[in-house]
Protein backbone atom coordinates (compact mmCIF):
# COMPACT_ATOMS: atom_id res chain seq x y z
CA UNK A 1 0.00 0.00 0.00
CA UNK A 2 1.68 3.20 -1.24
CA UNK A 3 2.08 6.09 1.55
CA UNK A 4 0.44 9.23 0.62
CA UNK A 5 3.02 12.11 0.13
CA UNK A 6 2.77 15.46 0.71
CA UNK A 7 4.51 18.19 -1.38
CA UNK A 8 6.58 20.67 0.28
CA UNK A 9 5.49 24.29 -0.10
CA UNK A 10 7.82 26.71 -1.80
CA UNK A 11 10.00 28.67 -0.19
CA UNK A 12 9.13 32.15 0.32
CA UNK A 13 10.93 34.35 -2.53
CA UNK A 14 14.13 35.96 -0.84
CA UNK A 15 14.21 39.95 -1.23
CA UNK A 16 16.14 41.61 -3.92
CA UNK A 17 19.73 42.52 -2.89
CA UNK A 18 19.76 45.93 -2.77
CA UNK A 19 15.67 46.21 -0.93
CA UNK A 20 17.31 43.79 1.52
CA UNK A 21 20.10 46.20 2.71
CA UNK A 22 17.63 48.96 2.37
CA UNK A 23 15.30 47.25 5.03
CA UNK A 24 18.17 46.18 7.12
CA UNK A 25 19.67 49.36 7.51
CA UNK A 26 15.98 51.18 8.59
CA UNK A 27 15.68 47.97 10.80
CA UNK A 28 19.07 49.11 12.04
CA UNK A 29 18.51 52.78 12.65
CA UNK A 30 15.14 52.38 13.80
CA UNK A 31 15.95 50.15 16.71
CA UNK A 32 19.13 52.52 17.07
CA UNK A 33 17.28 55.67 17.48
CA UNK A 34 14.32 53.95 19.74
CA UNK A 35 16.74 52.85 22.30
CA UNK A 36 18.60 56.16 21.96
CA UNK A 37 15.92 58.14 23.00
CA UNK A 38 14.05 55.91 26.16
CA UNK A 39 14.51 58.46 28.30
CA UNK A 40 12.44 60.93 26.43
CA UNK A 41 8.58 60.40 28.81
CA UNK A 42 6.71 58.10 27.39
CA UNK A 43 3.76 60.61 28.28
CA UNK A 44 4.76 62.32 26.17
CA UNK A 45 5.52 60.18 22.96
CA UNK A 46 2.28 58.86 23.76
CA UNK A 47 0.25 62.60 23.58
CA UNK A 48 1.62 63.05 20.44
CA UNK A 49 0.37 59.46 19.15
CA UNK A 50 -3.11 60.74 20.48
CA UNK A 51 -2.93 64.09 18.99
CA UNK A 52 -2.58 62.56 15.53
CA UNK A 53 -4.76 59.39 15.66
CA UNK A 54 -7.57 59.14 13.47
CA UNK A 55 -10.11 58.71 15.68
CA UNK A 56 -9.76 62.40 16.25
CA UNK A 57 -9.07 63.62 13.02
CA UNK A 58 -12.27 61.81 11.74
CA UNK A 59 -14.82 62.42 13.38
CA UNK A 60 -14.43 65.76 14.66
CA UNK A 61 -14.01 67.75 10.96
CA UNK A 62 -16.92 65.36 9.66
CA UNK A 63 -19.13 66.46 12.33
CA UNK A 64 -18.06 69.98 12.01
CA UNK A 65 -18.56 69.93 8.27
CA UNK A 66 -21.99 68.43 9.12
CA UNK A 67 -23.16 71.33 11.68
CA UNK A 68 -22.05 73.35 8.94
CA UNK A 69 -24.15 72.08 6.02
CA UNK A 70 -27.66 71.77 8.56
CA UNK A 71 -30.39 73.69 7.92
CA UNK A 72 -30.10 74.82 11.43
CA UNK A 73 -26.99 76.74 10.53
CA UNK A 74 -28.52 80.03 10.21
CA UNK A 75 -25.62 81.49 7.20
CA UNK A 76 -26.08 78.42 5.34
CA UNK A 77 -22.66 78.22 4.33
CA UNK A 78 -20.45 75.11 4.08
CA UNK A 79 -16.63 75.71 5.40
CA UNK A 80 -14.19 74.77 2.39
CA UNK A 81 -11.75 74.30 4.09
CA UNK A 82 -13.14 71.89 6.18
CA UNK A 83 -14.83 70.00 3.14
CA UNK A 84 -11.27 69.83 1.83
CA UNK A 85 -9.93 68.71 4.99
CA UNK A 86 -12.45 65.87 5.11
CA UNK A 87 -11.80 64.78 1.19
CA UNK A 88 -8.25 64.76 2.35
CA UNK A 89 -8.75 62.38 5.43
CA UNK A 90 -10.83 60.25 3.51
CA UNK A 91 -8.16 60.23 0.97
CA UNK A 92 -5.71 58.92 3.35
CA UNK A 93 -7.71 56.52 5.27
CA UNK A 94 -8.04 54.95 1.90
CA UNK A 95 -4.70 55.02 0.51
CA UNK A 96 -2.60 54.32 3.65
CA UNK A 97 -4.88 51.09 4.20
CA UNK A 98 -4.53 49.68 0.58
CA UNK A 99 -0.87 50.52 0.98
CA UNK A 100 -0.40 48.81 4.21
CA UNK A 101 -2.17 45.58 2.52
CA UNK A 102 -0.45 46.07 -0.03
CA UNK A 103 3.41 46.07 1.36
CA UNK A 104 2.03 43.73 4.72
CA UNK A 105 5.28 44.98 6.40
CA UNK A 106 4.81 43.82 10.13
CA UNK A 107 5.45 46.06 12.83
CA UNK A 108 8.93 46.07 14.93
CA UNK A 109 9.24 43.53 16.99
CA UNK A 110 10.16 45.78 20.53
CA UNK A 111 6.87 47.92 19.72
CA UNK A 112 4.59 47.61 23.35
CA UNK A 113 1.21 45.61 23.24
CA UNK A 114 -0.45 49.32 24.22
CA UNK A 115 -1.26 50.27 20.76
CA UNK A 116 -4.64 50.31 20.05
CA UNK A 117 -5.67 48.97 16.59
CA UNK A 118 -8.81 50.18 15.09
CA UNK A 119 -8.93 48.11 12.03
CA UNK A 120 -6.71 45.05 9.99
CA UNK A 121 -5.01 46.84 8.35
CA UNK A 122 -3.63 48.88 11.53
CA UNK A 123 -1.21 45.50 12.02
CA UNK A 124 1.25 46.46 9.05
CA UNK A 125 3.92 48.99 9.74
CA UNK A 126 4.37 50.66 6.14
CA UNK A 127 3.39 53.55 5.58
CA UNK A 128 2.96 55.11 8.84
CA UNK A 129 -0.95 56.86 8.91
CA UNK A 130 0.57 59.36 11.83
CA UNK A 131 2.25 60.31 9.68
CA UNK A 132 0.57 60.77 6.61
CA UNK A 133 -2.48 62.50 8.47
CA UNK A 134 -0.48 65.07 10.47
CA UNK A 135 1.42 66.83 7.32
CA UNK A 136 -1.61 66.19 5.33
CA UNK A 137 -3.37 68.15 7.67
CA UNK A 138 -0.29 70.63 8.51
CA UNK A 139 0.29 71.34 4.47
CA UNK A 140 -3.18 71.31 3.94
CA UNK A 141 -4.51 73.70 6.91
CA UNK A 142 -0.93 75.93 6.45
CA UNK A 143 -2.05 76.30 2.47
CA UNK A 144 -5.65 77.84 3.80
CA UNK A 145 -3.49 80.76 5.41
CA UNK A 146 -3.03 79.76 8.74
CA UNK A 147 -0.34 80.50 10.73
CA UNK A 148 2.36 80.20 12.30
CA UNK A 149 2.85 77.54 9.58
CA UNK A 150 6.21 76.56 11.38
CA UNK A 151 4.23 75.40 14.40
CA UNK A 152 2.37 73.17 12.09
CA UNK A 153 4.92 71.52 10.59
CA UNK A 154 6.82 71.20 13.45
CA UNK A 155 4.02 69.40 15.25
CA UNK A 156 3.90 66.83 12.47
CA UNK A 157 7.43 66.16 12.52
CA UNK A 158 7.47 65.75 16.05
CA UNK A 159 4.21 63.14 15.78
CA UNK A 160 6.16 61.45 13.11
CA UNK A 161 9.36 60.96 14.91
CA UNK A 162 7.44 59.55 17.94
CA UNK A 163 6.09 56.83 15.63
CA UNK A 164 9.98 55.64 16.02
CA UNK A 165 10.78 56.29 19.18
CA UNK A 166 7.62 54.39 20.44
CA UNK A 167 8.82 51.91 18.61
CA UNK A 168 5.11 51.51 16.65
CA UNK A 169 6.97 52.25 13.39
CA UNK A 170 10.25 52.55 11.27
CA UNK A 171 11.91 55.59 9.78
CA UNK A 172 11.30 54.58 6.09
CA UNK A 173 7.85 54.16 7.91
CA UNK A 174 7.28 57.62 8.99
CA UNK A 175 9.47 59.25 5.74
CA UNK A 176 6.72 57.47 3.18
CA UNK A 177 3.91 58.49 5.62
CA UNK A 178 5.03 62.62 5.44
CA UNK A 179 5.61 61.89 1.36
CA UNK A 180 1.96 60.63 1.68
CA UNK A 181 0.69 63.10 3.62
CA UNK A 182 2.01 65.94 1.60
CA UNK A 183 0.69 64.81 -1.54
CA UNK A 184 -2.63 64.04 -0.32
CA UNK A 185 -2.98 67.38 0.54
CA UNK A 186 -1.50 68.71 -2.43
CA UNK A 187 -4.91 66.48 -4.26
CA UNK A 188 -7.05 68.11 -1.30
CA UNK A 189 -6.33 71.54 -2.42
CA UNK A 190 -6.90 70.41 -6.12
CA UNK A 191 -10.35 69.23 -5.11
CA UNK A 192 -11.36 72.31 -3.39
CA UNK A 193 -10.38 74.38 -6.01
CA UNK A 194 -12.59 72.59 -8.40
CA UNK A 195 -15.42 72.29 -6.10
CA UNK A 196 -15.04 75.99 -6.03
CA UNK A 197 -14.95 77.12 -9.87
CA UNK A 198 -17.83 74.43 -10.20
CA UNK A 199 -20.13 76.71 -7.81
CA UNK A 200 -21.29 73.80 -5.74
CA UNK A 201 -22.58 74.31 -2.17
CA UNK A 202 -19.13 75.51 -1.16
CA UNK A 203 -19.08 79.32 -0.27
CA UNK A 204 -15.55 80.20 -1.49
């Protein structure tokens, strides 16, 4: 009586030379600069993971932009720069998850079980949606005239960096993430502008 075999399954393709040191060397520097920089408060790090999480960004310009559009509002006039804001964060929701699928990098290995993950996709590391949301929203709010636009940028950079030094994230991480962020609010400020000259319900 012949013994059923079983096939072995392939091997998982090995990474191209060059991507390989790439990832090694963020690997590297990542876990370099995280245990640099322990003795910065955790408190701290971990304000500036609140002030860019998306379960603030969300929900609080959606409702605005809602208020805004109610018949209750007594001027009748819809913010644009908060219906831009909101295209924008819907923008990034979208593309940061189909990116994270996408790439399926996992997270670093020293990162603390106190990260709270709102959805799948939220278990892959690349790109970093801190990141991408806070200069989307720094580029995007400093391009509607507000100032001091230093502040704003500054604030993103430092909610980007603490992506690392939490250890939730690595550099190349956080540096795709800002890339992302920056051009989604570069297509923001294209949609408002055509949501404008179209004379839609947006009071420009």
């Amino acid at each position: 009586m012949a013994t059923a075999t079983t096939s072995p399954s392939a091997p998982p393709k090995p990474k191209p030379a060059l991507l390989g040191g790439v990832v090694g060397l963020d690997a590297a520097l990542s876990l370099r600069l995280h245990a640099l920089f322990l003795p910065v408060p955790r408190l701290l790090l971990k304000a500036l993971e609140v002030a860019g999480d998306g379960r603030i960004w969300l929900p609080i310009p959606i409702s605005l932009l809602l208020i805004s559009a109610s018949p209750a509002n007594a001027s009748g006039a819809v913010s644009p720069l908060l219906a831009g804001l909101v295209a924008g964060l819907i923008i990034d929701l979208a593309l940061v998850g189909l990116v994270k699928v996408a790439v399926r990098r996992p997270r670093p290995a020293y990162n603390a079980k106190d990260m709270y993950v709102a959805v799948a996709a939220d278990h892959w590391s690349f790109p970093s949606g801190h990141s991408s949301r806070a200069f989307l929203v720094a580029a995007f709010v400093a391009a509607g005239g507000f100032w001091p636009r230093e502040a704003l940028f500054l604030w993103a950079a430092a909610t980007s960096a603490s992506r690392v030094l939490l250890g939730r994230h690595y550099v190349l991480d956080v540096v795709a993430g800002a890339a992302l962020g920056l051009f989604e609010a570069w297509l923001s400020n294209l949609f408002l502008r055509f949501m404008c000259a179209q004379n839609t319900f947006l009071v420009c």
